[in-house]
N, C-alpha and C. Protein backbone atom coordinates (compact mmCIF):
# COMPACT_ATOMS: atom_id res chain seq x y z
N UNK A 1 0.51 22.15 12.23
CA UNK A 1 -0.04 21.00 11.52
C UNK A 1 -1.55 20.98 11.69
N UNK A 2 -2.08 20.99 10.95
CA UNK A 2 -3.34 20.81 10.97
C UNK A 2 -3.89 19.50 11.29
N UNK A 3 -5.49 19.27 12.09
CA UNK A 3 -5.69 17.97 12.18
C UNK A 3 -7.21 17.72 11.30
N UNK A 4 -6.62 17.08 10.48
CA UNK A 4 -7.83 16.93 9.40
C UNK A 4 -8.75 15.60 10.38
N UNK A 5 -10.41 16.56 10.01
CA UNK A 5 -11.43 16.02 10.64
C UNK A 5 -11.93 14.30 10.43
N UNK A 6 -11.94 13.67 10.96
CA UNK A 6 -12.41 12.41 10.96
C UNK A 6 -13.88 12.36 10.30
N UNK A 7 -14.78 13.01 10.65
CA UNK A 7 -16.07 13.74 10.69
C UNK A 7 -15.98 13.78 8.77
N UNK A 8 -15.03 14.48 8.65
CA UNK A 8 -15.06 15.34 6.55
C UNK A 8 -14.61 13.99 5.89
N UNK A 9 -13.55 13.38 7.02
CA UNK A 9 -12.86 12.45 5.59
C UNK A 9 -14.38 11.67 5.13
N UNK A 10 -14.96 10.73 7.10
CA UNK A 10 -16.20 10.07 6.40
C UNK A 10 -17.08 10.48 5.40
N UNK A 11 -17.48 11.81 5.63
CA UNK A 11 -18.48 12.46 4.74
C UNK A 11 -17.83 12.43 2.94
N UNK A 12 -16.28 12.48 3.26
CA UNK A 12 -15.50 12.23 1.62
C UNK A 12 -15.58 11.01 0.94
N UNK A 13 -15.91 10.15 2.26
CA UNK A 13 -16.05 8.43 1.89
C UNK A 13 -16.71 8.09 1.10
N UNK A 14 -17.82 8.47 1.56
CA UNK A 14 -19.61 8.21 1.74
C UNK A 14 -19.89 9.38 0.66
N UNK A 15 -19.19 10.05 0.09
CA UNK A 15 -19.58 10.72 -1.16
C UNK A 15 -21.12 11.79 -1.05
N UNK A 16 -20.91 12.24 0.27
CA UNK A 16 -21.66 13.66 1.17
C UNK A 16 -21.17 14.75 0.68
N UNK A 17 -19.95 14.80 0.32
CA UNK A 17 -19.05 16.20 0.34
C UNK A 17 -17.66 15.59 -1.08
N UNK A 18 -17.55 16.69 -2.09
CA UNK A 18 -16.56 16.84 -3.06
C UNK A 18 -15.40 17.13 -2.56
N UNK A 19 -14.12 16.66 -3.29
CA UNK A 19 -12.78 16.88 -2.45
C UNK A 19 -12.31 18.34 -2.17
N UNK A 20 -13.12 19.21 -3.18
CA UNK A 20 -12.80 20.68 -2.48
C UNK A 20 -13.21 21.16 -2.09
N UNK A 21 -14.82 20.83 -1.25
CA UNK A 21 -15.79 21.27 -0.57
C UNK A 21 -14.52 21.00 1.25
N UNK A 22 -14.07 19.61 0.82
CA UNK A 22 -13.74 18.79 1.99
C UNK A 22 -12.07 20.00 2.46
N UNK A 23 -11.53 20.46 0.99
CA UNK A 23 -10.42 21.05 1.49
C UNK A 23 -10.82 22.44 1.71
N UNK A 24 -11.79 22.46 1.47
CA UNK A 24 -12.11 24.11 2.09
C UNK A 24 -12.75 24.06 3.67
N UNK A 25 -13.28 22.95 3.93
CA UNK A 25 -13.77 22.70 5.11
C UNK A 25 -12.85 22.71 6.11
N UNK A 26 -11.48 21.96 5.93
CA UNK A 26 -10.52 21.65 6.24
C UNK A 26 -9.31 23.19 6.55
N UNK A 27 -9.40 23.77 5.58
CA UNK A 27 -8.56 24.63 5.46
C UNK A 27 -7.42 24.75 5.11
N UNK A 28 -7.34 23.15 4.12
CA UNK A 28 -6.35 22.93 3.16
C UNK A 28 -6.32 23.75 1.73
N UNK A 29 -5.25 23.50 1.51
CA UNK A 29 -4.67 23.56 -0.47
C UNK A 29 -4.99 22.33 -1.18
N UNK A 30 -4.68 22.31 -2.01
CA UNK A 30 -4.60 20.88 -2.64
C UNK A 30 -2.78 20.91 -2.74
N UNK A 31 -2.56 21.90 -2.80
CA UNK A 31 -0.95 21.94 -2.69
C UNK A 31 -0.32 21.26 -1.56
N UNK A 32 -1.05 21.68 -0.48
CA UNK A 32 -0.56 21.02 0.99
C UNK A 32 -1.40 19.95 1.72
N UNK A 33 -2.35 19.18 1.17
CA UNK A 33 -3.09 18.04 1.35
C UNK A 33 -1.69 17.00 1.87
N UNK A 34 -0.82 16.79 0.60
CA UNK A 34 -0.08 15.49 0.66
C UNK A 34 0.98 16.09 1.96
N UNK A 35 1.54 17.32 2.42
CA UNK A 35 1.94 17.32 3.63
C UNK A 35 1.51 17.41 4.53
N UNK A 36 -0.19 17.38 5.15
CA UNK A 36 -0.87 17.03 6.16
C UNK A 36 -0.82 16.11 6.26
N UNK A 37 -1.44 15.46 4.94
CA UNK A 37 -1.78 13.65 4.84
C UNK A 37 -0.14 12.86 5.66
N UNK A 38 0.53 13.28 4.83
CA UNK A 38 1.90 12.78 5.97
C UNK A 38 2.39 12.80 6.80
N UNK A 39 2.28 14.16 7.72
CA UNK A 39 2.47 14.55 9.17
C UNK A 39 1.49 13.96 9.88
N UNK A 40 0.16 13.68 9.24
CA UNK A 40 -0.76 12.60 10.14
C UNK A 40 -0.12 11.20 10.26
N UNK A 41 -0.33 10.97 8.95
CA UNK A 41 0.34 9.23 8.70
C UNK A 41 1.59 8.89 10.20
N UNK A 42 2.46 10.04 10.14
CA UNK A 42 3.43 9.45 10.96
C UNK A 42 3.12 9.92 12.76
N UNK A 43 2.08 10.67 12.47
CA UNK A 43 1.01 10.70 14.13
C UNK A 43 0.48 9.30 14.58
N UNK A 44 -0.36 8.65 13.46
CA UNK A 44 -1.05 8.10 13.60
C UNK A 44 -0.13 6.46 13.64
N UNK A 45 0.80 6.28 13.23
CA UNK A 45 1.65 5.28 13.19
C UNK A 45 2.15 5.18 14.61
N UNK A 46 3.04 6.15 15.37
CA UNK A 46 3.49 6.64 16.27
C UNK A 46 2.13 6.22 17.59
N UNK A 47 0.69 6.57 17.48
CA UNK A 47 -0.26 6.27 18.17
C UNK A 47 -0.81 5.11 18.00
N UNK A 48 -0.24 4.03 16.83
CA UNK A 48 -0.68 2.76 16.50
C UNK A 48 -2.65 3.38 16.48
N UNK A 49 -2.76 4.22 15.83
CA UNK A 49 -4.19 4.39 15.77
C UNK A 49 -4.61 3.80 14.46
N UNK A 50 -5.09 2.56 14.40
CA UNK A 50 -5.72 1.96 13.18
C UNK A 50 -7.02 2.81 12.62
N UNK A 51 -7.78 3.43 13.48
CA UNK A 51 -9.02 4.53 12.53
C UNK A 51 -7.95 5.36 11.79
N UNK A 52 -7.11 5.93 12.01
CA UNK A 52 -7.00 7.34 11.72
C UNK A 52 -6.00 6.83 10.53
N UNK A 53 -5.29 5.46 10.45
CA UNK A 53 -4.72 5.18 9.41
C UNK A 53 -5.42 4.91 7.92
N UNK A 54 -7.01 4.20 8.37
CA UNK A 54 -7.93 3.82 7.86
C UNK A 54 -7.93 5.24 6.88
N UNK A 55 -8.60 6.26 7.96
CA UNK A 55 -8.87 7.61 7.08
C UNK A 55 -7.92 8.35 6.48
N UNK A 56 -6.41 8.22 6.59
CA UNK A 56 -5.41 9.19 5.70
C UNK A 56 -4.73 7.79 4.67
N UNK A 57 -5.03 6.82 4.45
CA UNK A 57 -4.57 5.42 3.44
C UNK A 57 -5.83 6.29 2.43
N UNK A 58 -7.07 6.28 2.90
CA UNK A 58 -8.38 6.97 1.62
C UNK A 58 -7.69 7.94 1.16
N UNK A 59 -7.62 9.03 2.21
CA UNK A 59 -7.15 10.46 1.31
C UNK A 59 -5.70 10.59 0.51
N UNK A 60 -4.93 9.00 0.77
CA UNK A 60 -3.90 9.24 0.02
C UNK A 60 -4.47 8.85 -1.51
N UNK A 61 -5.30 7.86 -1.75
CA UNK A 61 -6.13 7.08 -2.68
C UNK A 61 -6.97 8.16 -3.48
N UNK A 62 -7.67 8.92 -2.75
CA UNK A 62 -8.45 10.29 -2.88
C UNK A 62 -8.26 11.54 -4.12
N UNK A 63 -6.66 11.56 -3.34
CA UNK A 63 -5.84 12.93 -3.56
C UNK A 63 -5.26 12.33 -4.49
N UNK A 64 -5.07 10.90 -4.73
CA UNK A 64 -3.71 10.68 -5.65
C UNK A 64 -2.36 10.81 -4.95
N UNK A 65 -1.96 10.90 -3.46
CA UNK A 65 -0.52 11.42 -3.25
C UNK A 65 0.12 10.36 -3.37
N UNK A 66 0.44 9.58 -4.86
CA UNK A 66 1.05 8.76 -4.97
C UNK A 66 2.44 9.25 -4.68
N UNK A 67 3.24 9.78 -3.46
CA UNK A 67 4.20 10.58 -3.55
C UNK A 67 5.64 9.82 -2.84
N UNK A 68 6.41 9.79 -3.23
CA UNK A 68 7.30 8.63 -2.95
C UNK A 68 8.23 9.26 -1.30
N UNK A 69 7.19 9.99 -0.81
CA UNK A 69 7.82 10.47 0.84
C UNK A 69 7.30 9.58 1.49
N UNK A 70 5.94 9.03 0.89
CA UNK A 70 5.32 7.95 1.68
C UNK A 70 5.68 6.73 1.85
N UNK A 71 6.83 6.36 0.91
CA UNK A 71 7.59 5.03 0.89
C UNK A 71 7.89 4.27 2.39
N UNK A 72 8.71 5.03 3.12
CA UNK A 72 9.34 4.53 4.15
C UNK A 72 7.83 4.24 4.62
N UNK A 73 6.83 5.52 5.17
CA UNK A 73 5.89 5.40 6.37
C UNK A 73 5.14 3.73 6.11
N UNK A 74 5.06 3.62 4.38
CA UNK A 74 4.21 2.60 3.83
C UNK A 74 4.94 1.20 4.13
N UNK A 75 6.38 1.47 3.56
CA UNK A 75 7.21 0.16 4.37
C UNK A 75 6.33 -0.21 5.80
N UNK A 76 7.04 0.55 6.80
CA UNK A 76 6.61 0.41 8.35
C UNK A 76 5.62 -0.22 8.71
N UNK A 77 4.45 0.72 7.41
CA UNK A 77 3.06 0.23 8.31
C UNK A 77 2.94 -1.21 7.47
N UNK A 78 3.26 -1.58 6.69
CA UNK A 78 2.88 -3.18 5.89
C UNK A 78 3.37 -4.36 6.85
N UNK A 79 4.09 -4.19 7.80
CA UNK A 79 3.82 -5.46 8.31
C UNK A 79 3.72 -5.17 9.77
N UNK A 80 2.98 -4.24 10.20
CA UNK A 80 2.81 -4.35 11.59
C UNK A 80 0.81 -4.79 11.43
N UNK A 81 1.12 -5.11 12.55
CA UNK A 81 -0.06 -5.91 12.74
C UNK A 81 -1.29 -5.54 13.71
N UNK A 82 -1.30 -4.03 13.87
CA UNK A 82 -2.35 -3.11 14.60
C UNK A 82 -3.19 -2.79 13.80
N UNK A 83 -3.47 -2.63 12.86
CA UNK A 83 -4.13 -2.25 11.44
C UNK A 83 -4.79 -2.84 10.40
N UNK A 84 -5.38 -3.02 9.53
CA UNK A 84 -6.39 -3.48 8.97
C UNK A 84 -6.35 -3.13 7.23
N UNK A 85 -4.91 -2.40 6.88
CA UNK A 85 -5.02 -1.13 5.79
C UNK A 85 -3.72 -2.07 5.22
N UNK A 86 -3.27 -3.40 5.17
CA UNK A 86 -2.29 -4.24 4.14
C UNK A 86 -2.57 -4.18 2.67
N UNK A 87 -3.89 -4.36 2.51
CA UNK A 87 -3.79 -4.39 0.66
C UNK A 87 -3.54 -3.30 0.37
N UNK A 88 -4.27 -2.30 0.70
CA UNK A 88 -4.24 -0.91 0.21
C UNK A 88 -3.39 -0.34 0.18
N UNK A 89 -2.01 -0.93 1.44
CA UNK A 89 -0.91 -0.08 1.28
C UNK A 89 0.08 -0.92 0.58
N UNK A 90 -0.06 -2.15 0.20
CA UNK A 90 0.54 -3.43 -0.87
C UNK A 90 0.29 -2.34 -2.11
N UNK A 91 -0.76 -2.24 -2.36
CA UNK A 91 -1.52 -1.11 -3.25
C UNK A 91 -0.92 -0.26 -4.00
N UNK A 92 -0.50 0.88 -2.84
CA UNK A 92 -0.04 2.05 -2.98
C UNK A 92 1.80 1.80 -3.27
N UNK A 93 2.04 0.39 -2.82
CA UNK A 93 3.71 0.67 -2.89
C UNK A 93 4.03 -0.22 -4.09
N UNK A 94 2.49 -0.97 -4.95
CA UNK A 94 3.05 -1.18 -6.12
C UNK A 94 2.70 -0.05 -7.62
N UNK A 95 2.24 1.00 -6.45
CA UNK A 95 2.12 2.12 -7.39
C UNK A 95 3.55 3.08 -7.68
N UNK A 96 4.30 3.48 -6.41
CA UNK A 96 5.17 4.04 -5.90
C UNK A 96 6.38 3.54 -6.81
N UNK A 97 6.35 1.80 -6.76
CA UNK A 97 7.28 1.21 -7.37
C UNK A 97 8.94 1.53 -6.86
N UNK A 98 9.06 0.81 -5.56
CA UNK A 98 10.23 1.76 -4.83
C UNK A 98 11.33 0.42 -4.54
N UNK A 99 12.40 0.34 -4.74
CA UNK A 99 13.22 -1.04 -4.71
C UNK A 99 13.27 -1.08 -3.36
N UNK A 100 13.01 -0.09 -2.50
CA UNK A 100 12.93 -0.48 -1.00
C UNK A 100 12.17 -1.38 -0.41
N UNK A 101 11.06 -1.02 -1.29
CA UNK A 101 10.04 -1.91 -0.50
C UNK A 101 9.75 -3.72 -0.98
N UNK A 102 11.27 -3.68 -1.41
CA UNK A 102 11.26 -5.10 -2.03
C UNK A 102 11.00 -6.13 -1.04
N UNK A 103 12.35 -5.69 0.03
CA UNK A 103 11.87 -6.51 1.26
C UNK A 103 10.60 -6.72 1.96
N UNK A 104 9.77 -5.57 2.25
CA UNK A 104 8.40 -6.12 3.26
C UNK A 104 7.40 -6.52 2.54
N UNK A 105 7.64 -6.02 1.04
CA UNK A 105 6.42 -6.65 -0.08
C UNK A 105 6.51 -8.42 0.33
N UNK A 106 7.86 -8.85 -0.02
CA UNK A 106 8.25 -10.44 0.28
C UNK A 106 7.48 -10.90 1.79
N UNK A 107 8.24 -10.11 2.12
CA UNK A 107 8.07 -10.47 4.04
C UNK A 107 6.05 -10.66 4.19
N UNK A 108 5.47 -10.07 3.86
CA UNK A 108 4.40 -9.42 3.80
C UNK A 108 3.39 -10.90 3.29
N UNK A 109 4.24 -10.86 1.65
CA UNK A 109 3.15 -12.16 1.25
C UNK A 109 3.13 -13.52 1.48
N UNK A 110 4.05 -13.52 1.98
CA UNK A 110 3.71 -15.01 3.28
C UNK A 110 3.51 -14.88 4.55
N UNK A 111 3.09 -13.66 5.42
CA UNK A 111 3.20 -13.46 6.72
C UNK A 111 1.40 -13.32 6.67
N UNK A 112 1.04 -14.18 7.85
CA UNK A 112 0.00 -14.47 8.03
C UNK A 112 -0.50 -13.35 9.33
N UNK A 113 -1.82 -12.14 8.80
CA UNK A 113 -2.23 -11.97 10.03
C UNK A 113 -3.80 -12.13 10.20
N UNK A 114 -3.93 -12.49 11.54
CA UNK A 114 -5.28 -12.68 12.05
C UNK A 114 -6.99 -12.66 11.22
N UNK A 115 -6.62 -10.93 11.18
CA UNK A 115 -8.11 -10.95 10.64
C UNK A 115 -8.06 -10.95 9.18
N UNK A 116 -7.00 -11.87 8.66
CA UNK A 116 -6.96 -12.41 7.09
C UNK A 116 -7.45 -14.00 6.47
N UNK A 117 -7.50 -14.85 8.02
CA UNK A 117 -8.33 -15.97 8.63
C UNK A 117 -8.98 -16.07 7.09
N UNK A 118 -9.77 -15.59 6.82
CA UNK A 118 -11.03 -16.01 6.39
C UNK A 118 -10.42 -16.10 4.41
N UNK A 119 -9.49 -15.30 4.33
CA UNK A 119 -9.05 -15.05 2.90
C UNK A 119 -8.63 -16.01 2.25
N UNK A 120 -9.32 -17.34 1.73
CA UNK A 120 -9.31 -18.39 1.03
C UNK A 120 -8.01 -17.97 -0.30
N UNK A 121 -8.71 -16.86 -0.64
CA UNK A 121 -7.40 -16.52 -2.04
C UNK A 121 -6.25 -15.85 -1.81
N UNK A 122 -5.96 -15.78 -0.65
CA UNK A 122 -4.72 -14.46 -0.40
C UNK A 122 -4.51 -13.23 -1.57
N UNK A 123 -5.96 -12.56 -1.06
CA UNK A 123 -5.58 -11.48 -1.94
C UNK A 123 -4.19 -10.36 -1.60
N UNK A 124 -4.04 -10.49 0.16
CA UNK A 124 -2.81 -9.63 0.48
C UNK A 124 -1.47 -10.18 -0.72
N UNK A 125 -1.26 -11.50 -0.44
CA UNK A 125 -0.32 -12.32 -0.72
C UNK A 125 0.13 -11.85 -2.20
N UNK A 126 -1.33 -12.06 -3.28
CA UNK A 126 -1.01 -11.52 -4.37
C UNK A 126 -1.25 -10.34 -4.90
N UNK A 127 -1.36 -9.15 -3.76
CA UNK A 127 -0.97 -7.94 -4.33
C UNK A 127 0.38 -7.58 -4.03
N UNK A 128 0.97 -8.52 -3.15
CA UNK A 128 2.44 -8.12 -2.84
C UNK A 128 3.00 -8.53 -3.63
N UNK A 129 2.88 -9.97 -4.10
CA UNK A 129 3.63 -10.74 -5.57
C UNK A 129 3.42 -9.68 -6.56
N UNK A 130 2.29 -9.13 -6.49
CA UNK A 130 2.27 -8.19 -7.91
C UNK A 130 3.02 -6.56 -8.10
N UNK A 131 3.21 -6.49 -6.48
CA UNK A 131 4.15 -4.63 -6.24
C UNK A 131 5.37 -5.23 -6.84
N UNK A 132 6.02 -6.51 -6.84
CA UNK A 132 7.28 -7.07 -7.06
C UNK A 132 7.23 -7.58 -8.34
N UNK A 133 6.48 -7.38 -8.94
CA UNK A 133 6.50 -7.62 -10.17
C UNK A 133 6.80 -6.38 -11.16
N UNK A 134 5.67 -5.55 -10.28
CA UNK A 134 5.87 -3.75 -10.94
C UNK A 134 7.46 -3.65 -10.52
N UNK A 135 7.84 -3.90 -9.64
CA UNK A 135 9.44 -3.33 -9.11
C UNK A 135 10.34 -3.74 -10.04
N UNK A 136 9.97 -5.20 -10.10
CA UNK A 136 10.81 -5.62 -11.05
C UNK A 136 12.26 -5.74 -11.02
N UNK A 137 12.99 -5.28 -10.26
CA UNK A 137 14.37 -5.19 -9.84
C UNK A 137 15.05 -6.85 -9.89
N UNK A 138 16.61 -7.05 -9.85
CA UNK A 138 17.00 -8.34 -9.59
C UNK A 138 16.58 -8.86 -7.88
N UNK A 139 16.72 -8.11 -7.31
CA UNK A 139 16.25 -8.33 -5.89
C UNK A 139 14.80 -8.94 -5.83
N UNK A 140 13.75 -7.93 -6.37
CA UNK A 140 12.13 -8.59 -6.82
C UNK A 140 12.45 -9.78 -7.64
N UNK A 141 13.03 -10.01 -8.53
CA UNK A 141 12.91 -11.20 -8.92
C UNK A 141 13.23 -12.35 -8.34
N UNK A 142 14.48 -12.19 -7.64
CA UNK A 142 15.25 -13.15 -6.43
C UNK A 142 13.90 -13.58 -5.46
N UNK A 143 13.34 -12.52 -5.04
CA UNK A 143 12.15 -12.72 -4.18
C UNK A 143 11.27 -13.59 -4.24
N UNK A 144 11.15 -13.29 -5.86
CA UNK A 144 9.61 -13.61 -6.62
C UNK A 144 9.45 -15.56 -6.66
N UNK A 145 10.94 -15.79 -7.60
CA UNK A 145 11.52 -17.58 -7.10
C UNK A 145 11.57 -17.77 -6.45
N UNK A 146 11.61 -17.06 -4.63
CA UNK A 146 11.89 -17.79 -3.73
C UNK A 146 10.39 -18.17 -3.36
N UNK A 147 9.15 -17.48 -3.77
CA UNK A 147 7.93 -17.90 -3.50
C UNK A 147 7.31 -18.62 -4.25
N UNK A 148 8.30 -18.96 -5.39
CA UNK A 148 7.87 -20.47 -6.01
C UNK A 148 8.07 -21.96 -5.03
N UNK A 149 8.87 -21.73 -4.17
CA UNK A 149 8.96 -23.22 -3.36
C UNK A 149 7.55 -22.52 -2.27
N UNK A 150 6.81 -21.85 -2.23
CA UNK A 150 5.97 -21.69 -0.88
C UNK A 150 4.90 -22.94 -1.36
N UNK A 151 4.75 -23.30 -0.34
CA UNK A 151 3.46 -24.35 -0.44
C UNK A 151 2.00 -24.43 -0.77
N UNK A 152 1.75 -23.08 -0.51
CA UNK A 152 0.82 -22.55 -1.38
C UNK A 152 0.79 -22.48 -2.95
N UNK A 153 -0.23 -23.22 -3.55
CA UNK A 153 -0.68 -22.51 -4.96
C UNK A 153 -0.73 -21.53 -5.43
N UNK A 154 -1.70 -21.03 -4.75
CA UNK A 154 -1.75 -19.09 -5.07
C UNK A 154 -0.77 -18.68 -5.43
N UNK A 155 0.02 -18.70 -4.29
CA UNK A 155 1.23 -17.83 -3.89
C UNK A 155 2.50 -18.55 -5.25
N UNK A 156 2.50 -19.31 -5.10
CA UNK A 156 3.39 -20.02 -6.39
C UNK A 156 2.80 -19.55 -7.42
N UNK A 157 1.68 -19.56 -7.91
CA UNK A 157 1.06 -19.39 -9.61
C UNK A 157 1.09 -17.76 -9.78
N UNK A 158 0.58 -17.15 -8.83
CA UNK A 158 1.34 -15.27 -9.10
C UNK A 158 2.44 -14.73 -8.94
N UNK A 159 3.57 -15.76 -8.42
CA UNK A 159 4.91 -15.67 -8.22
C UNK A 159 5.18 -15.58 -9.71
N UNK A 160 5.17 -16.96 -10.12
CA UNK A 160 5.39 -17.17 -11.95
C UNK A 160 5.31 -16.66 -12.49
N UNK A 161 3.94 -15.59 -12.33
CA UNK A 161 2.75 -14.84 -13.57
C UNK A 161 3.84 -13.80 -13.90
N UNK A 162 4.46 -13.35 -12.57
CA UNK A 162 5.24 -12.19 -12.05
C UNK A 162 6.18 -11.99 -12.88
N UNK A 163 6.79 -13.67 -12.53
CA UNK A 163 8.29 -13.65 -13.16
C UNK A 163 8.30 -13.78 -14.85
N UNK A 164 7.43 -14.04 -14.87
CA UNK A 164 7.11 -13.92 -16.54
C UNK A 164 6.83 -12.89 -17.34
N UNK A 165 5.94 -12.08 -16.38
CA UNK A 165 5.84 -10.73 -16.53
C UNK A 165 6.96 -10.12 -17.05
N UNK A 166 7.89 -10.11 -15.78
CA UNK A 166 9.10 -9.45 -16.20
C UNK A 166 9.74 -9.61 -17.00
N UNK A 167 10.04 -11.34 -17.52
CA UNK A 167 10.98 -11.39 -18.56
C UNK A 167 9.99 -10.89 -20.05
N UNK A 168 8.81 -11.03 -19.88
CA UNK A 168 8.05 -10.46 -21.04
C UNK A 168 8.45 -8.88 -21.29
N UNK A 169 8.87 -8.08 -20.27
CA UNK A 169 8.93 -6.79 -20.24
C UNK A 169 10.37 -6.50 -20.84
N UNK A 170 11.15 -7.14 -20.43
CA UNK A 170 13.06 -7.50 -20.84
C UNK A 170 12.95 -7.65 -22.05
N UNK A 171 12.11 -8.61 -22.40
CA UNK A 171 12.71 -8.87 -23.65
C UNK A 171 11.95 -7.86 -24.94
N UNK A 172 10.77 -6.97 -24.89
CA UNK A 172 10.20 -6.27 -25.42
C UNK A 172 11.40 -5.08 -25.65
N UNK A 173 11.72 -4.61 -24.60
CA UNK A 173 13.04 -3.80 -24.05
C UNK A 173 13.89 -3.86 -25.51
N UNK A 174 14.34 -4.87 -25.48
CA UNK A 174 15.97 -5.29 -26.23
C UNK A 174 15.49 -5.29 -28.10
């Protein structure tokens, strides 16, 4: 397994270095990016290392590995609370679009953590209402009403948007 440099991703950040300058540096493929990127992910989960999640959440964003192996790791990491990387991976699992992740999307947009204090709009809140909207499933929808009784506004008015969404999508369907 290779351990991709902390050092390249920043320099990939910060737009120092092109993504194939970075995989030649590296001594990647672009073929085998998304199976580094994942054998880290589940290093770095395993080490509760919030940098190193920071830097392989980018290179999944980066690379594009919108790749649905990442489902479970993305479940896991959305509601633990060592980390700093919730929207992005709200993000990525309403890209994925996976009926698994129906549950922690829910769990997620009413679960309050710390350094979210300051987030007047719950942007976590309503990117999770919105992965469950992409999901769309009867389960996401079950979800979606149950965050119409939350006491929150927000969280109620992108619940709706959601559920409307969907039946807008149903009925285009038929």
């Amino acid at each position: 397994m290779s351990n991709l440099s902390a050092i390249n991703i920043r320099e990939l950040m910060l737009k120092n270095m092109q993504k194939e300058e970075f995989l030649m540096l590296e001594g990647v493929s672009e073929n085998n990016i998304n199976d580094d990127v994942y054998k880290e992910l589940i290093k770095a989960i395993d080490d509760k290392d919030s940098s190193r999640v920071d830097d392989l959440i980018y290179l999944i964003f980066c690379f594009k590995l919108f790749d649905a192996k990442f489902i479970e790791l993305l479940n896991n990491l959305l509601v633990c609370d060592w980390h700093k990387q919730h929207e992005n991976i709200a993000i990525l699992l309403q890209k994925l679009k996976s009926p698994s992740s129906v549950k922690v999307l829910f769990e997620t947009a009413t679960k309050e953590f710390k350094y979210l204090e300051y987030d007047e709009f719950y942007a976590l809140a309503v990117k999770c209402i919105w992965a469950l909207g992409d999901i769309g499933t009867e389960q996401a929808k079950e979800n979606l009403k149950l965050l119409l009784n939350n006491g929150n506004d927000i969280i109620k008015e992108n619940a709706q948007k959601q559920i409307d969404r969907i039946k807008n999508r149903a009925s285009k369907m038929q």
